[in-house]
C-alpha atoms as a PDB file:
ATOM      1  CA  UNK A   1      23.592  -5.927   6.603  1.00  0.00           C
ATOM      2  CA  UNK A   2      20.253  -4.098   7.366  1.00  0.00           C
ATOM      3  CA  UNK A   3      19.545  -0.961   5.188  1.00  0.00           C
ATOM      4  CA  UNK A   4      16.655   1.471   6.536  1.00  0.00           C
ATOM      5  CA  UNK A   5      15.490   3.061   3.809  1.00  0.00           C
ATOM      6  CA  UNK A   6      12.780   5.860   3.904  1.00  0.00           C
ATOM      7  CA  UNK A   7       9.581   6.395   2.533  1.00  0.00           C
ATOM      8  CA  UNK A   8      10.530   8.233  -0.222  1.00  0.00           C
ATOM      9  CA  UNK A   9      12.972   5.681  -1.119  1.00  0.00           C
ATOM     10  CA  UNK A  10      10.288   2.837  -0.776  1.00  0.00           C
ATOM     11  CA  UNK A  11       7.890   4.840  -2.833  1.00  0.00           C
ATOM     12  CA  UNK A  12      10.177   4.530  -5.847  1.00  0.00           C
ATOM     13  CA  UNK A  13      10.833   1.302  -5.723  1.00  0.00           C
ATOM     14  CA  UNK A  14       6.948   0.562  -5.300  1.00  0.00           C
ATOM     15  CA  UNK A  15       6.846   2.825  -8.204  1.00  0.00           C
ATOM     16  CA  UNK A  16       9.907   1.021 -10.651  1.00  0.00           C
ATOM     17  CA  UNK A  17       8.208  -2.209  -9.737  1.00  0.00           C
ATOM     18  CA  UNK A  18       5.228  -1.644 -11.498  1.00  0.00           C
ATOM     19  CA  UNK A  19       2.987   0.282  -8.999  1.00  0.00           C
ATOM     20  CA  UNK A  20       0.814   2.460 -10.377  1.00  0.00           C
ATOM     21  CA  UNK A  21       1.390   6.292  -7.903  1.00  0.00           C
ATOM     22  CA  UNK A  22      -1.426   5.691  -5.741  1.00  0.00           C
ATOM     23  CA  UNK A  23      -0.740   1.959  -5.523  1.00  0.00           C
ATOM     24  CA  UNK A  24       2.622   2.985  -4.818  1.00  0.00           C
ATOM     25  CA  UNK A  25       1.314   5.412  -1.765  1.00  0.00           C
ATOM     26  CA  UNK A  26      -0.043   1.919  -0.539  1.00  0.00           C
ATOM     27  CA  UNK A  27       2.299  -0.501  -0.887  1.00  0.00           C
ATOM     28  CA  UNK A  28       5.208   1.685   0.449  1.00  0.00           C
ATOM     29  CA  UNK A  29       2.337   2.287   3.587  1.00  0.00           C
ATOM     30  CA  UNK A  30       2.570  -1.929   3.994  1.00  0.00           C
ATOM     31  CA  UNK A  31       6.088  -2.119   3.925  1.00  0.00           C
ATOM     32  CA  UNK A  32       6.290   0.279   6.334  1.00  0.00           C
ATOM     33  CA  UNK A  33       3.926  -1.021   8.601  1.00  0.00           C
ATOM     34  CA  UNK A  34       5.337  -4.763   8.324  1.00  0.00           C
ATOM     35  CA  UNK A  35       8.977  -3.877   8.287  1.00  0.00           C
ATOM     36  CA  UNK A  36       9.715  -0.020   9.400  1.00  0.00           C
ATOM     37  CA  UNK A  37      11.254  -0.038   6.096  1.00  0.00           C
ATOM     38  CA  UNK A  38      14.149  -2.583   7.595  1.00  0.00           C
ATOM     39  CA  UNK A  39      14.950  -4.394   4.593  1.00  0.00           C
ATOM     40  CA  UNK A  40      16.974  -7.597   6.946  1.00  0.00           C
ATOM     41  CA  UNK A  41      13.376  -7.282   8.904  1.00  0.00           C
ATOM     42  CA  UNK A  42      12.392 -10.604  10.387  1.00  0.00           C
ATOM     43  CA  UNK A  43       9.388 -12.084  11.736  1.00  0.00           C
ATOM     44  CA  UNK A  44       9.188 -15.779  13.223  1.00  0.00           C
ATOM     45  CA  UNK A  45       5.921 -17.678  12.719  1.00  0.00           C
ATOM     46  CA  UNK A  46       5.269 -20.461  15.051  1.00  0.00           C
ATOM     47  CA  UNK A  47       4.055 -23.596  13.570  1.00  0.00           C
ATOM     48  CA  UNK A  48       0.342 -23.850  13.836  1.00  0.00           C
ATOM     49  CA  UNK A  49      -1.073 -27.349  14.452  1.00  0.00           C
ATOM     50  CA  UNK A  50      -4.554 -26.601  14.018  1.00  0.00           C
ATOM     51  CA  UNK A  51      -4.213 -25.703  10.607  1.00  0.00           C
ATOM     52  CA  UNK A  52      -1.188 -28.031   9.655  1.00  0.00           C
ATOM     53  CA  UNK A  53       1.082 -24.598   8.671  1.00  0.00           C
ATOM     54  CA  UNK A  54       4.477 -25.324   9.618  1.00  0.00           C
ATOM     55  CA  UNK A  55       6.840 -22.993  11.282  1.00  0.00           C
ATOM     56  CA  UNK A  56       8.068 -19.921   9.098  1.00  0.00           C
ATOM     57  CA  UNK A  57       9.646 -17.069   8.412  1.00  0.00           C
ATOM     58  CA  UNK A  58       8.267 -13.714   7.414  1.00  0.00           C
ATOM     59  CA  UNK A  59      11.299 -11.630   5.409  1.00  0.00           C
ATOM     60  CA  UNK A  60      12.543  -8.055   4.278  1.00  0.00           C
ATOM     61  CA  UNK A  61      10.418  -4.570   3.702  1.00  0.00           C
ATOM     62  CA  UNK A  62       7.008  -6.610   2.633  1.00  0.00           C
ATOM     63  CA  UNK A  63       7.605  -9.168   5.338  1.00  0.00           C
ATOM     64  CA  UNK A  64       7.366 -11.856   2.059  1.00  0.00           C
ATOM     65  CA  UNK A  65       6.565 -15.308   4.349  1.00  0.00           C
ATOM     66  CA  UNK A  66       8.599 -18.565   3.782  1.00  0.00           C
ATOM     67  CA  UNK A  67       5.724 -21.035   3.948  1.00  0.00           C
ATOM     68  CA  UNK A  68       2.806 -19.317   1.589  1.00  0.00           C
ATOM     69  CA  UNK A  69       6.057 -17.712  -0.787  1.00  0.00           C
ATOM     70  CA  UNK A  70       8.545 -20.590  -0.770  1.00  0.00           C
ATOM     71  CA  UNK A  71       9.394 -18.976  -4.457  1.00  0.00           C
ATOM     72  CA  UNK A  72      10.166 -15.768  -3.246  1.00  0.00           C
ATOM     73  CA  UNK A  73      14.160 -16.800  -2.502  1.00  0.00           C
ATOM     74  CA  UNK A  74      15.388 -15.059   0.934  1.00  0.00           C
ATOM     75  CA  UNK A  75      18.137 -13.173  -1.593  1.00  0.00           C
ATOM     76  CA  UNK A  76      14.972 -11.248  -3.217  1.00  0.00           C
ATOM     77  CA  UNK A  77      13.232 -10.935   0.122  1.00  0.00           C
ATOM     78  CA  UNK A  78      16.054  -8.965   1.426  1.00  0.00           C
ATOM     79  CA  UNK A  79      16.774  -7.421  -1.437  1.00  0.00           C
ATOM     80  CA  UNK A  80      14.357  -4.262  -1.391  1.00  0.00           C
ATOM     81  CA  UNK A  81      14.057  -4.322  -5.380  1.00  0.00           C
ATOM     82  CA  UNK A  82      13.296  -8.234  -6.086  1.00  0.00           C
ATOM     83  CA  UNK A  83      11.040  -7.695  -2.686  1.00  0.00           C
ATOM     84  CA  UNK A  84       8.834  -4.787  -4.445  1.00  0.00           C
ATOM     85  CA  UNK A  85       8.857  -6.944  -7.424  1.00  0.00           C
ATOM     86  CA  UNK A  86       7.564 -10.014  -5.709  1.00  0.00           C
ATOM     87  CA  UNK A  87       5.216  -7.599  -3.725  1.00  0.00           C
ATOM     88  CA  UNK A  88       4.275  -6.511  -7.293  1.00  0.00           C
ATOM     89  CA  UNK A  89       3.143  -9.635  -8.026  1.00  0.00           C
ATOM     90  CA  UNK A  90       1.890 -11.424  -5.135  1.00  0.00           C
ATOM     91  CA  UNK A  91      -0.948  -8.109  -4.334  1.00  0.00           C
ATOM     92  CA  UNK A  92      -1.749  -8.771  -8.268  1.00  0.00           C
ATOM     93  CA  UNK A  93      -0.146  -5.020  -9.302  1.00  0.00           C
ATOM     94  CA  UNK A  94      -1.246  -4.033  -6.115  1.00  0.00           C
ATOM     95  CA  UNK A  95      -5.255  -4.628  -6.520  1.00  0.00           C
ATOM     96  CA  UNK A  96      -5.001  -7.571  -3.816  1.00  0.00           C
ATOM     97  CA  UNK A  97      -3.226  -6.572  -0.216  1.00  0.00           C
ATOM     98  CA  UNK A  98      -4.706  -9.591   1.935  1.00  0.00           C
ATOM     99  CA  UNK A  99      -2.019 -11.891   2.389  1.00  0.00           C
ATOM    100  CA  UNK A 100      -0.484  -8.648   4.595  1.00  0.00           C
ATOM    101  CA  UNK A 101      -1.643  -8.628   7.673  1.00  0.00           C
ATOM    102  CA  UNK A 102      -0.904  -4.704   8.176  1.00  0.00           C
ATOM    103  CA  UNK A 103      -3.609  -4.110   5.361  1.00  0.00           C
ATOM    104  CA  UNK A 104      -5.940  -6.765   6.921  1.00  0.00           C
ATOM    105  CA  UNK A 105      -5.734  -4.870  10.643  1.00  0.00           C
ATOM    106  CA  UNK A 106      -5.850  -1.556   8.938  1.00  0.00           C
ATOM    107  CA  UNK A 107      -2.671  -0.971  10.579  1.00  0.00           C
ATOM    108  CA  UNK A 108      -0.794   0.572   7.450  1.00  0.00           C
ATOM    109  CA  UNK A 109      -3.319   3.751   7.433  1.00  0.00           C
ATOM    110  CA  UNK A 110      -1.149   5.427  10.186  1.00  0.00           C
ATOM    111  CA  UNK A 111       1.763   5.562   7.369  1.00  0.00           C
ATOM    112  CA  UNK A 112      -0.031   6.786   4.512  1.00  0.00           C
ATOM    113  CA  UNK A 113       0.264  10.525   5.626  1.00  0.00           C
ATOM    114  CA  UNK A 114       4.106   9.534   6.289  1.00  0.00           C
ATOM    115  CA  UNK A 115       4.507   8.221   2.819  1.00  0.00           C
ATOM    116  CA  UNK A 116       2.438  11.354   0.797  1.00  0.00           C
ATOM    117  CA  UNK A 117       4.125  13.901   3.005  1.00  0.00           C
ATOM    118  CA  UNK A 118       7.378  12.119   1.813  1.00  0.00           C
ATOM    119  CA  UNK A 119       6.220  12.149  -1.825  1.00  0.00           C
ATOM    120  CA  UNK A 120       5.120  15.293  -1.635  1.00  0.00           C
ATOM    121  CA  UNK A 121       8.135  17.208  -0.620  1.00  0.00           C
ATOM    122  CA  UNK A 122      10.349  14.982  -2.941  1.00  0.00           C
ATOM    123  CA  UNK A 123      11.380  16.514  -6.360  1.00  0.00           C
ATOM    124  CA  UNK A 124      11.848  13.298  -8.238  1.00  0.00           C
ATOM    125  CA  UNK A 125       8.733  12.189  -7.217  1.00  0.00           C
ATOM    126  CA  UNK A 126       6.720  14.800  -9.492  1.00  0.00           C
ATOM    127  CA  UNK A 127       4.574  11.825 -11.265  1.00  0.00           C
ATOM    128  CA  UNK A 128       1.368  12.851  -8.852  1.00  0.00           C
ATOM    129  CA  UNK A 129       0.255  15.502  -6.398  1.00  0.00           C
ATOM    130  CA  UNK A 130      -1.850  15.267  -3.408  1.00  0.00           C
ATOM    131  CA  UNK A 131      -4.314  17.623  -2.046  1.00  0.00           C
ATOM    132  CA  UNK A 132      -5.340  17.175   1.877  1.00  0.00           C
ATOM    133  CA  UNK A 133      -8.254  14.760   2.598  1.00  0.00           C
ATOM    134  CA  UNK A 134     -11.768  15.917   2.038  1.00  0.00           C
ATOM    135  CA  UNK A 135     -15.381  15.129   3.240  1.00  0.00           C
ATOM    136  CA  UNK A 136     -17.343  14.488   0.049  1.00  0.00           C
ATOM    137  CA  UNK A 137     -20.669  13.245  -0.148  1.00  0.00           C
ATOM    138  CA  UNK A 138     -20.427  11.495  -3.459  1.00  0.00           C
ATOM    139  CA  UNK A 139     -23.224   8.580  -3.097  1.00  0.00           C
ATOM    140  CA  UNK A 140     -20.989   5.702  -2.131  1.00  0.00           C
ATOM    141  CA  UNK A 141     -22.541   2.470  -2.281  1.00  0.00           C
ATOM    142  CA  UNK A 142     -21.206  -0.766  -2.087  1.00  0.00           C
ATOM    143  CA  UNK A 143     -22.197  -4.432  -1.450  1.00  0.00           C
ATOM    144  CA  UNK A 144     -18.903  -4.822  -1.213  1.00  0.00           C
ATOM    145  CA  UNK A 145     -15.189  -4.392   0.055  1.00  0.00           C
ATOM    146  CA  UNK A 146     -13.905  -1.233  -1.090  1.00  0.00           C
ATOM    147  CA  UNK A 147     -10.452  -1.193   0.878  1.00  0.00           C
ATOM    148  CA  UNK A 148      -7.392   0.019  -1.359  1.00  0.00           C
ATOM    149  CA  UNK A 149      -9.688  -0.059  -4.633  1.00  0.00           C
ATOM    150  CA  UNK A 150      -8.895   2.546  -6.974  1.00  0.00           C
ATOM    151  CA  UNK A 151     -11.725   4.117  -7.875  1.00  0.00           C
ATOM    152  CA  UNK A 152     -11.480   6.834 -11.507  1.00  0.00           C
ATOM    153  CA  UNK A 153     -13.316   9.186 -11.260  1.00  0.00           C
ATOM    154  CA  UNK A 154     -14.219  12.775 -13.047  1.00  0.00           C
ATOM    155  CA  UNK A 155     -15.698  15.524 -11.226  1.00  0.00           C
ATOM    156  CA  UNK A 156     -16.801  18.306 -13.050  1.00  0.00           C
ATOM    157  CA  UNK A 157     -16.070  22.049 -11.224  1.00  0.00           C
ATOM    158  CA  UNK A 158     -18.442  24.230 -12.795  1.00  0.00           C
ATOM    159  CA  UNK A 159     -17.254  23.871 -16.371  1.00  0.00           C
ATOM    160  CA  UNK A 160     -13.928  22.634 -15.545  1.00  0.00           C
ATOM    161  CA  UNK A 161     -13.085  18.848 -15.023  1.00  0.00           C
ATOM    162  CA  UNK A 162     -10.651  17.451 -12.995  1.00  0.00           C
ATOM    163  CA  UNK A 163      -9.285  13.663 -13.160  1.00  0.00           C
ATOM    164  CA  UNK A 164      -9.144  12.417  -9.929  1.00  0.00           C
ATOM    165  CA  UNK A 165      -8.003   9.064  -8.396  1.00  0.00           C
ATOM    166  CA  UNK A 166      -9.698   8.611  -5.369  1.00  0.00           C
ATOM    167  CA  UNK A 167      -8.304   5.857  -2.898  1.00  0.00           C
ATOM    168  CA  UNK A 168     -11.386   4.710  -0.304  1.00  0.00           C
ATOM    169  CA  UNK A 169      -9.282   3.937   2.820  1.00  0.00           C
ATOM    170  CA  UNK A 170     -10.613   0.796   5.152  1.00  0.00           C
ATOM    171  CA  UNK A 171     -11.997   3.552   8.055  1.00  0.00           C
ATOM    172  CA  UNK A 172     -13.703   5.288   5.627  1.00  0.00           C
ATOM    173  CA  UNK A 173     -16.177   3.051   4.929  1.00  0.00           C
ATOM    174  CA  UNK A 174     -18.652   3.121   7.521  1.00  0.00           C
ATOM    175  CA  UNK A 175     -18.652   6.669   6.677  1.00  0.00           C
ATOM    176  CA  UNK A 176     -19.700   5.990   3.315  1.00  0.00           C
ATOM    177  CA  UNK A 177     -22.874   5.974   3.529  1.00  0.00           C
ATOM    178  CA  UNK A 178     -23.834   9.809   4.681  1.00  0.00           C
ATOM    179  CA  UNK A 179     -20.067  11.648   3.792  1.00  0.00           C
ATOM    180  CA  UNK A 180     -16.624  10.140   3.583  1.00  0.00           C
ATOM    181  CA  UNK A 181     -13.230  11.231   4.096  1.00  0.00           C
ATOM    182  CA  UNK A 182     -11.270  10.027   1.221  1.00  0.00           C
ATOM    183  CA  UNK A 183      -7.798  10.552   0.187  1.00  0.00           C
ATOM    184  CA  UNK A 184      -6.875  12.315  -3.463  1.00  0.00           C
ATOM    185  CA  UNK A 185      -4.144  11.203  -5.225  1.00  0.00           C
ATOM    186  CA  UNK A 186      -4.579  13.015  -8.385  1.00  0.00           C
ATOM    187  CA  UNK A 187      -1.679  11.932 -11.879  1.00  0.00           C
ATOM    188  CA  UNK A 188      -0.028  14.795 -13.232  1.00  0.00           C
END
């Protein structure tokens, strides 16, 4: 039986899994990307003799794969709350995306606005708020990989402060260096 379920929908189950709201945002991005938010989704794998993998299957909303997840049952895979909750776990609480291959490309960016403008206009989702992207030239540096880190921050307005979670997107970070856009994902 294949259930579509929307972002919105996705978002809370990110969110009852474990997700923290702007982990949440991201993860329900991936399962978008990988599945279209099919949760009977199915992906075959051939077998790859170069690197002894086997044939297998990738399964559900997070496309959870048979070979590198033989503990993830196909019952959870295809069911879309065991599947956040093995997502949950497998991205470490979300920190670690790179078994996906939609975070690897970059290709879940182009659901992120679908997922906050879902979020956004949802009542029950009133656990965070987003404001539009900005350009902010806050003296980024990194010797490292910044994609989908969660970086707390606290800007100070004049003499009011505001807690902001800022989430440095993979496209962002050649822009880094001189003015990034970054997307704010502030908790309420």
């Amino acid at each position: 039986m294949m259930a579509v379920l929307s972002p919105g929908q996705i978002y809370q189950l990110a969110r009852q899994a474990g997700f923290s709201p702007s982990r949440a945002v991201i993860a329900s991005a991936i399962a978008l990307a990988e599945s279209g938010g099919n949760s009977s989704a199915q992906h075959w794998n051939p077998p790859d003799p170069v690197r002894h993998i086997p044939a297998s299957l990738d399964r559900g909303l997070w496309q959870i794969n048979t070979y590198y997840h033989s503990e993830v049952s196909d019952q959870c895979a295809y069911d879309p709350s065991c599947a956040a909750n093995a997502a949950y776990r497998i991205s470490n609480a979300g920190s670690d995306w790179h078994q996906w291959a939609t975070w690897t490309s970059g290709a879940y960016l182009s659901q992120e606005p679908v997922v906050l403008s879902a979020i956004g206009s949802d009542s029950s989702s009133s656990s965070i708020t987003t404001t539009s992207s900005t350009t902010t030239r806050a003296g980024i540096s990194s010797g490292g990989d910044l994609r989908g880190k969660v970086i707390g921050l606290t800007l100070g307005i004049g003499a009011v402060a505001a807690g902001l979670t800022i989430v440095i997107l993979p496209a962002m970070i050649p822009a880094a260096r001189g003015g990034a856009k970054v997307a704010v994902i502030a908790a309420a």
